[in-house]
C-alpha atoms as a PDB file:
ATOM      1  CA  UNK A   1       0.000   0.000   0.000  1.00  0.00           C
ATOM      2  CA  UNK A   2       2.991   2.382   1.038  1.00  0.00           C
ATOM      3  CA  UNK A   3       4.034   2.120  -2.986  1.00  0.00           C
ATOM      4  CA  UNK A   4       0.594   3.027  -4.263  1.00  0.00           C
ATOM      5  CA  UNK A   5       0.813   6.248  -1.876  1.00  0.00           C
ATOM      6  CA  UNK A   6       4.000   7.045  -1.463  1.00  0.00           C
ATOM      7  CA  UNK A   7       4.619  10.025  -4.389  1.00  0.00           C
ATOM      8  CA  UNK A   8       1.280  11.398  -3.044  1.00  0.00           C
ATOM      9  CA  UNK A   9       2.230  11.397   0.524  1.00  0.00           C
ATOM     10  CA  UNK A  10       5.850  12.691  -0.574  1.00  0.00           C
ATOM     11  CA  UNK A  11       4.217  15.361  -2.689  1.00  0.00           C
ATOM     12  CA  UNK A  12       1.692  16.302   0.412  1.00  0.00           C
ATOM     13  CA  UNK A  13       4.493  16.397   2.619  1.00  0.00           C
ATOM     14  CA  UNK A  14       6.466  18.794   0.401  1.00  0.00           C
ATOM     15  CA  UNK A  15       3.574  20.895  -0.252  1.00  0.00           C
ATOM     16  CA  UNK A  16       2.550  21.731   3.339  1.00  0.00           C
ATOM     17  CA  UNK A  17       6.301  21.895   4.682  1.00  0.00           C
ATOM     18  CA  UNK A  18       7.091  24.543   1.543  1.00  0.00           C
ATOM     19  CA  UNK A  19       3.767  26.149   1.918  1.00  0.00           C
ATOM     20  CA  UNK A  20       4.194  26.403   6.164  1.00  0.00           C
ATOM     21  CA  UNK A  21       8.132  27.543   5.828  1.00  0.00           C
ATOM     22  CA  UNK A  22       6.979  30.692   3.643  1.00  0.00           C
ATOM     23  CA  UNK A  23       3.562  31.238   5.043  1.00  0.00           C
ATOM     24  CA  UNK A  24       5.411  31.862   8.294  1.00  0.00           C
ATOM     25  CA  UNK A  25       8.717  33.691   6.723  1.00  0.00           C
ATOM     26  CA  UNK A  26       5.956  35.766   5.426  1.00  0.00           C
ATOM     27  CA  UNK A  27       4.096  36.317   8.558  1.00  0.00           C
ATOM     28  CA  UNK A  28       6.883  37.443   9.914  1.00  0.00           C
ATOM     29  CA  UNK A  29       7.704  40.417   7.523  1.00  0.00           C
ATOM     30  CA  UNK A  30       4.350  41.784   7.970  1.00  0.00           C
ATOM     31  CA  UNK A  31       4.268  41.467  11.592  1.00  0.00           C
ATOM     32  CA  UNK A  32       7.668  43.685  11.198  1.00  0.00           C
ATOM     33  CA  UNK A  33       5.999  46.510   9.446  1.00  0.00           C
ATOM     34  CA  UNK A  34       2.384  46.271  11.604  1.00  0.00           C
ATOM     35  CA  UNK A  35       4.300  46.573  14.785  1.00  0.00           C
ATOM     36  CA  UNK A  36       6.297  49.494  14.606  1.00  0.00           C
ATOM     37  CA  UNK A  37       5.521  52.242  16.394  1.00  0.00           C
ATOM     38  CA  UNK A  38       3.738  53.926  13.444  1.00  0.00           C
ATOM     39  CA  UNK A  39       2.810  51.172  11.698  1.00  0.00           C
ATOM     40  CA  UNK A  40       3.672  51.060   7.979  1.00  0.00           C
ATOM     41  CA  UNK A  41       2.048  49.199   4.702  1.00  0.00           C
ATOM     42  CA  UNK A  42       4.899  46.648   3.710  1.00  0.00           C
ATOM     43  CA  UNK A  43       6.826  47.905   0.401  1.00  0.00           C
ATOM     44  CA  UNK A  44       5.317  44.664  -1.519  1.00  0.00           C
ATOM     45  CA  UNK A  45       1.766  45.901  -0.606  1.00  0.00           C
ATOM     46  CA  UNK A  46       2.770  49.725  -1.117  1.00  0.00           C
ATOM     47  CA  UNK A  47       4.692  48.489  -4.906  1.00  0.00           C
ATOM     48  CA  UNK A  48       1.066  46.496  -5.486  1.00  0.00           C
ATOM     49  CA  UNK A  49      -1.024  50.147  -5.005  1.00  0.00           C
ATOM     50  CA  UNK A  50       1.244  51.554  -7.172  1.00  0.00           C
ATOM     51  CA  UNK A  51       0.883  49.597  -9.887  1.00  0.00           C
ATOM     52  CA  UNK A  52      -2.514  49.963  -9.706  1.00  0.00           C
ATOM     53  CA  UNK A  53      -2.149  53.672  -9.905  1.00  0.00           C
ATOM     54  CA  UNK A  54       0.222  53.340 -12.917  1.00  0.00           C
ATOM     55  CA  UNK A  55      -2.449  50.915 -14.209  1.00  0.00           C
ATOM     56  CA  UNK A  56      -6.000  53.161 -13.981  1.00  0.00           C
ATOM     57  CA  UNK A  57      -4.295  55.792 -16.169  1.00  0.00           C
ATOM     58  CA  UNK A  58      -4.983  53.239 -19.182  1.00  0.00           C
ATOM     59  CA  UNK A  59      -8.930  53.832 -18.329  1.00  0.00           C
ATOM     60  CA  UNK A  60      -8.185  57.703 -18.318  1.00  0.00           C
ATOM     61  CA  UNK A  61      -7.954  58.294 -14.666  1.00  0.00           C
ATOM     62  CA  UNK A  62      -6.078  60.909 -12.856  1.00  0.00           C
ATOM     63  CA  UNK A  63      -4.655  58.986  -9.586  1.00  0.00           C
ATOM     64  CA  UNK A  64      -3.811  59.854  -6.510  1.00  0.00           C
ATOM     65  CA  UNK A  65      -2.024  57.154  -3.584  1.00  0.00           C
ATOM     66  CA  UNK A  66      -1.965  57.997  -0.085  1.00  0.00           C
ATOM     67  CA  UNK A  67       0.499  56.425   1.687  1.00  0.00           C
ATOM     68  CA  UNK A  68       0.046  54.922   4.923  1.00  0.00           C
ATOM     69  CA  UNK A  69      -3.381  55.787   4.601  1.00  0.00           C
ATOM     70  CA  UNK A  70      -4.500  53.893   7.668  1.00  0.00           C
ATOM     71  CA  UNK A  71      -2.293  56.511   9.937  1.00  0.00           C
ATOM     72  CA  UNK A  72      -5.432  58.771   8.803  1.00  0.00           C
ATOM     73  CA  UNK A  73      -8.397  57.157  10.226  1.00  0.00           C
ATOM     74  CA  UNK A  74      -9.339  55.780  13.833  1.00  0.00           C
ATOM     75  CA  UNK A  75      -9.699  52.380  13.755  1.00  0.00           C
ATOM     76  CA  UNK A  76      -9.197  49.323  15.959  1.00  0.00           C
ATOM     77  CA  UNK A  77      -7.414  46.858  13.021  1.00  0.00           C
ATOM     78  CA  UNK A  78      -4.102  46.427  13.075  1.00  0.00           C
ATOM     79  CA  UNK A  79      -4.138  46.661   8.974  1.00  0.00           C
ATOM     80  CA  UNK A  80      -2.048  48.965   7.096  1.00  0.00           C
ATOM     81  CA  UNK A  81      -3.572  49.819   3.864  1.00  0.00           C
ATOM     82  CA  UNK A  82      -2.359  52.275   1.424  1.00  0.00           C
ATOM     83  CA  UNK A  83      -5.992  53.988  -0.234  1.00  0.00           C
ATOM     84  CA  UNK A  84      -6.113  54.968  -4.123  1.00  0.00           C
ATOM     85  CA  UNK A  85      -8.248  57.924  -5.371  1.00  0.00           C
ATOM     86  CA  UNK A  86      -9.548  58.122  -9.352  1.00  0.00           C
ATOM     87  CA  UNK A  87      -9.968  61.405 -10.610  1.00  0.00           C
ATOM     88  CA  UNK A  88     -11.019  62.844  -7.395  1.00  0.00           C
ATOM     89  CA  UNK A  89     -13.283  59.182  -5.997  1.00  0.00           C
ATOM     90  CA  UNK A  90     -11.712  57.304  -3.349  1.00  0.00           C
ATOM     91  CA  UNK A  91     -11.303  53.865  -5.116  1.00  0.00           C
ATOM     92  CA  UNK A  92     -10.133  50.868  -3.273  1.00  0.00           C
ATOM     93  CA  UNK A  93      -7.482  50.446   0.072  1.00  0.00           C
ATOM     94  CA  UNK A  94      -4.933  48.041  -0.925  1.00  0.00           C
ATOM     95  CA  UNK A  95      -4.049  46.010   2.201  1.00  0.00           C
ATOM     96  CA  UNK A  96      -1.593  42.839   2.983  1.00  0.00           C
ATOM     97  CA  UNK A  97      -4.068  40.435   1.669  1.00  0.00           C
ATOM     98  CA  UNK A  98      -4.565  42.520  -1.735  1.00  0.00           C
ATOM     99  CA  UNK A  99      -0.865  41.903  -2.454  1.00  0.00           C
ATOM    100  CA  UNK A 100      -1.106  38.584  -3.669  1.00  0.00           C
ATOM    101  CA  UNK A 101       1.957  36.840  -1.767  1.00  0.00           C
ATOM    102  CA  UNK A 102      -0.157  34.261  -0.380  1.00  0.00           C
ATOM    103  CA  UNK A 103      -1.374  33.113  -3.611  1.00  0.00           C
ATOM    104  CA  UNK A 104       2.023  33.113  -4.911  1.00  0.00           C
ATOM    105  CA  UNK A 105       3.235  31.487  -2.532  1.00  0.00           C
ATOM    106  CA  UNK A 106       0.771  28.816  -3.192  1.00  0.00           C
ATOM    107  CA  UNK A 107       1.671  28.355  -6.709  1.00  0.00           C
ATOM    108  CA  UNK A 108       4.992  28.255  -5.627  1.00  0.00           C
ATOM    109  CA  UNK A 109       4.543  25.515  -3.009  1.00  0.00           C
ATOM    110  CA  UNK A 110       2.706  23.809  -5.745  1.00  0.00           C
ATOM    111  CA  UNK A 111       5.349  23.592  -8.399  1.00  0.00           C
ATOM    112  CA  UNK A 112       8.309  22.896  -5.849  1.00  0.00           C
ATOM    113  CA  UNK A 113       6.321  20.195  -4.492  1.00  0.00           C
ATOM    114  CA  UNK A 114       5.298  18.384  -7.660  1.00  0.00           C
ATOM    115  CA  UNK A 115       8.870  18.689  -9.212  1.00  0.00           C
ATOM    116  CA  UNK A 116      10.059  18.916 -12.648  1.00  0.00           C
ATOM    117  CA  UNK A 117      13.374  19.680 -14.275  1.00  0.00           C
ATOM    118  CA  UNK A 118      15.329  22.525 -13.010  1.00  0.00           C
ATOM    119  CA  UNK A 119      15.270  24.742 -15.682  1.00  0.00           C
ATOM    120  CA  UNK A 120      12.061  24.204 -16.496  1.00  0.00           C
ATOM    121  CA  UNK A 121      10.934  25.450 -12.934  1.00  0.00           C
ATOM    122  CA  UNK A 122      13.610  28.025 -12.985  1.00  0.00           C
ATOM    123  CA  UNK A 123      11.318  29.929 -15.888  1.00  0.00           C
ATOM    124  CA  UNK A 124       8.108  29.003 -15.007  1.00  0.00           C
ATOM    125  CA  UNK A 125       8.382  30.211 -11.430  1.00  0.00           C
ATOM    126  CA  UNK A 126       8.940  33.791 -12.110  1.00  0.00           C
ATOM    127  CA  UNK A 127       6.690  33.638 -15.395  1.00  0.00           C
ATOM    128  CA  UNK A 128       4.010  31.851 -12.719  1.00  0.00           C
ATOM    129  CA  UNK A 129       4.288  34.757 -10.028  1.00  0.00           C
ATOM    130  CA  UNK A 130       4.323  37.609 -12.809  1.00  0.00           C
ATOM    131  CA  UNK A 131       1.473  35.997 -14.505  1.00  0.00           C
ATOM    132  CA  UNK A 132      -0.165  36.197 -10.623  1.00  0.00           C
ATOM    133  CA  UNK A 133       0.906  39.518 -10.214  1.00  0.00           C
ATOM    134  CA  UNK A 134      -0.659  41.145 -12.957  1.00  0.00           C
ATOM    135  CA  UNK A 135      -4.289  39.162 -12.685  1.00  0.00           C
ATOM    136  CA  UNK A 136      -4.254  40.758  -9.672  1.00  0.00           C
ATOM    137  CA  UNK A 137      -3.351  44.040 -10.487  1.00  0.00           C
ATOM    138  CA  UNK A 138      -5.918  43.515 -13.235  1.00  0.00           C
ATOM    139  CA  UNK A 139      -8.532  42.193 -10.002  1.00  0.00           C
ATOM    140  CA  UNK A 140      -7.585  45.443  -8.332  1.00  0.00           C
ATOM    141  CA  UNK A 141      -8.411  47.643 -10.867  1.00  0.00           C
ATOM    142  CA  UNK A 142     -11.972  46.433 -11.950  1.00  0.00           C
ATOM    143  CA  UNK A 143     -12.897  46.349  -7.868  1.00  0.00           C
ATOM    144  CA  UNK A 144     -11.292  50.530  -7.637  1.00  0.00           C
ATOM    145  CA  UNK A 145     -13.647  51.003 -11.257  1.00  0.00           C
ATOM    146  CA  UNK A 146     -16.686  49.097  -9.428  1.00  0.00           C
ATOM    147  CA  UNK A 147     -16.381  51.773  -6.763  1.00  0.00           C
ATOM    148  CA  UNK A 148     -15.500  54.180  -8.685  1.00  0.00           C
ATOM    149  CA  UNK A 149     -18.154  54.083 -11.182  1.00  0.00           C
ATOM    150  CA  UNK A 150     -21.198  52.057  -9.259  1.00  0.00           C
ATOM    151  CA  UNK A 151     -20.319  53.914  -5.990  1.00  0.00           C
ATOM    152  CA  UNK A 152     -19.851  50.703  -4.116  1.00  0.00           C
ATOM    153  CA  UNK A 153     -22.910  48.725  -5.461  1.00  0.00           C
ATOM    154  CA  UNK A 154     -22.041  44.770  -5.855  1.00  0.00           C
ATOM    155  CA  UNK A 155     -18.386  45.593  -4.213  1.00  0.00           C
ATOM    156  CA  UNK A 156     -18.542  43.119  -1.171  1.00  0.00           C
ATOM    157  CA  UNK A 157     -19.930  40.341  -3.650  1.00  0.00           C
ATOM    158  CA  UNK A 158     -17.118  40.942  -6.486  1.00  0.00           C
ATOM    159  CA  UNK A 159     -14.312  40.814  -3.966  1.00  0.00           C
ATOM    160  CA  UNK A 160     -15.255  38.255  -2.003  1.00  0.00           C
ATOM    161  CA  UNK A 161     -16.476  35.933  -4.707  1.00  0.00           C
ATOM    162  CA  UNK A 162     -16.242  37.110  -8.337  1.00  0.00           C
ATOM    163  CA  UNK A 163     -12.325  38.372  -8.352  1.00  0.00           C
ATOM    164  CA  UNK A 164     -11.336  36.046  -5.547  1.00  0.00           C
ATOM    165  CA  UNK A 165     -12.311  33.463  -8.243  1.00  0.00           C
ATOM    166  CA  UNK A 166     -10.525  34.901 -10.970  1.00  0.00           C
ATOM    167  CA  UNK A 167      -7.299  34.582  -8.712  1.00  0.00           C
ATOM    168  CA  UNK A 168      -7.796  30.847  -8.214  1.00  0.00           C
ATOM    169  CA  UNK A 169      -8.823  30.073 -11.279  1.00  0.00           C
ATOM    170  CA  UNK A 170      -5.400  32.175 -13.026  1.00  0.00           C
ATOM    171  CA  UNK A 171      -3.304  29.612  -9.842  1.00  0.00           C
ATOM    172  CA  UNK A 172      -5.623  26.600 -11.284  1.00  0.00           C
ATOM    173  CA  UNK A 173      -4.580  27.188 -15.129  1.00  0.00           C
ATOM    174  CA  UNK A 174      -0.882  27.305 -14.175  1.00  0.00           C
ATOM    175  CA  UNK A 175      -1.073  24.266 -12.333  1.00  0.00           C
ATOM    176  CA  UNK A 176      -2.549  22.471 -15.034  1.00  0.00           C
ATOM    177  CA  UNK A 177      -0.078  23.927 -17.749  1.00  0.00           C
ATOM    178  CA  UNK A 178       2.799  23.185 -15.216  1.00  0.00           C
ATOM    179  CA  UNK A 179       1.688  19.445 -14.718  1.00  0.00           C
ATOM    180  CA  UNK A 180       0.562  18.890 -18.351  1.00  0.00           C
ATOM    181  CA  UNK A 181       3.076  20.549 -20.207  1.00  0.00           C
ATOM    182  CA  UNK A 182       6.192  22.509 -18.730  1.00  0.00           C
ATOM    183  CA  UNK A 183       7.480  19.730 -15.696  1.00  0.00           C
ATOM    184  CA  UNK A 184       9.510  18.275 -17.822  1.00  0.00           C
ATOM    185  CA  UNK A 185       7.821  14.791 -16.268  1.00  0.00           C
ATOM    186  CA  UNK A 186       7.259  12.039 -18.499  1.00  0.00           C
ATOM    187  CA  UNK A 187       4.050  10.329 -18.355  1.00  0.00           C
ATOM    188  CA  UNK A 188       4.234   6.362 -16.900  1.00  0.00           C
ATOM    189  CA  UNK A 189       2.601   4.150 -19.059  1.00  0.00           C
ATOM    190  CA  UNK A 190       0.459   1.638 -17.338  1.00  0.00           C
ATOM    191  CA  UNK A 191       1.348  -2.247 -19.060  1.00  0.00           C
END
C-alpha cells in the first residue's frame, strides 16, 4: 500500500512543509511593518497600489495614492492599507491580503512540491508569479472602477467571490499547464 501512496504522501508532505516555511517567513515580515511604532504598509503591498495607480491611467484616470493611509483614520485593526483615489473618488485600500503573496506562494509551493526539471521550474516560477501579479493588479483595478463608477454597489460580492475566483482560477490554469506541459515529467505508461 505504502508504494501506491508514497509520491502522493511525498508530494503532500512537500507541499505543506514549503507552503508552512513561507507562510510563516511571510508572517513574519508583515508582523515587522504592523508593529512598529507607526505602523507602515509593507513595500510589496505599497509596490502592489502603485501599480494599480500606474495601471487606472490606461482607463483615463487621474490617480492619486496615499500612503500609509490607515495613519489617517481611527480604527481598531491592526491593517495597514495604502488607499487609491480616481480622478477625485476614493477607489479601493490596498491592504496585505490585496498583495497577492499568499497566492504566490501557493503556486509556488505547488510547483516545488510536484517537481520537474530545473530549468524548467527556474522559468516558469517567475513567469508563474508575474502571470499572478498582474491578474491581480488587473482584479484590483476592476474592484477601484466598481467603486469608482457604481459607488460601491455589488463591491462586497465581487471581492469576495467574483475576483477572488478569478485569482484561483489564473493559480488553477498554471497548475494544469505546469503538470501537463512545462514539468519536464514524463508520463508512466500503465502495461
Amino acid at each position: 500500500m505504502w508504494k501506491d501512496f508514497k509520491p502522493t504522501i511525498l508530494f503532500l508532505v512537500k507541499f505543506f512543509a514549503i507552503y508552512g516555511i513561507l507562510s510563516f517567513a511571510y508572517g513574519k515580515y508583515i508582523n515587522h511593518y504592523d508593529s512598529l511604532e507607526d505602523p507602515k504598509t509593507d513595500p510589496i503591498t505599497s509596490f502592489v497600489a502603485f501599480n494599480c495607480t500606474n495601471s487606472s491611467t490606461i482607463f483615463g484616470y487621474e490617480p492619486l495614492i496615499i500612503r500609509d493611509d490607515h495613519l489617517n483614520t481611527k480604527s481598531e485593526s491592526e491593517q495597514t492599507f495604502d488607499s487609491i483615489w480616481l480622478s477625485g473618488k476614493y477607489a479601493i485600500s490596498v491592504e496585505e491580503g490585496c498583495n497577492g503573496i499568499n497566492i504566490m506562494i501557493l503556486f509556488l509551493a505547488f510547483i516545488i512540491a510536484f517537481g520537474g526539471k530545473l530549468l524548467n521550474t527556474l522559468v516558469f516560477i517567475p513567469f508563474g508569479i508575474l502571470f499572478i501579479h498582474a491578474s491581480n493588479i488587473g482584479r484590483l483595478m476592476l474592484l477601484a472602477l466598481i467603486n469608482v463608477k457604481f459607488e460601491g454597489q455589488a463591491f462586497h460580492f465581487f471581492h469576495k467571490f467574483g475576483f477572488t475566483a478569478i485569482i484561483y482560477l489564473s493559480i488553477l490554469f498554471l497548475w494544469y499547464l505546469w503538470v501537463k506541459k512545462y514539468s519536464g515529467k514524463t508520463k508512466v505508461k500503465k502495461a
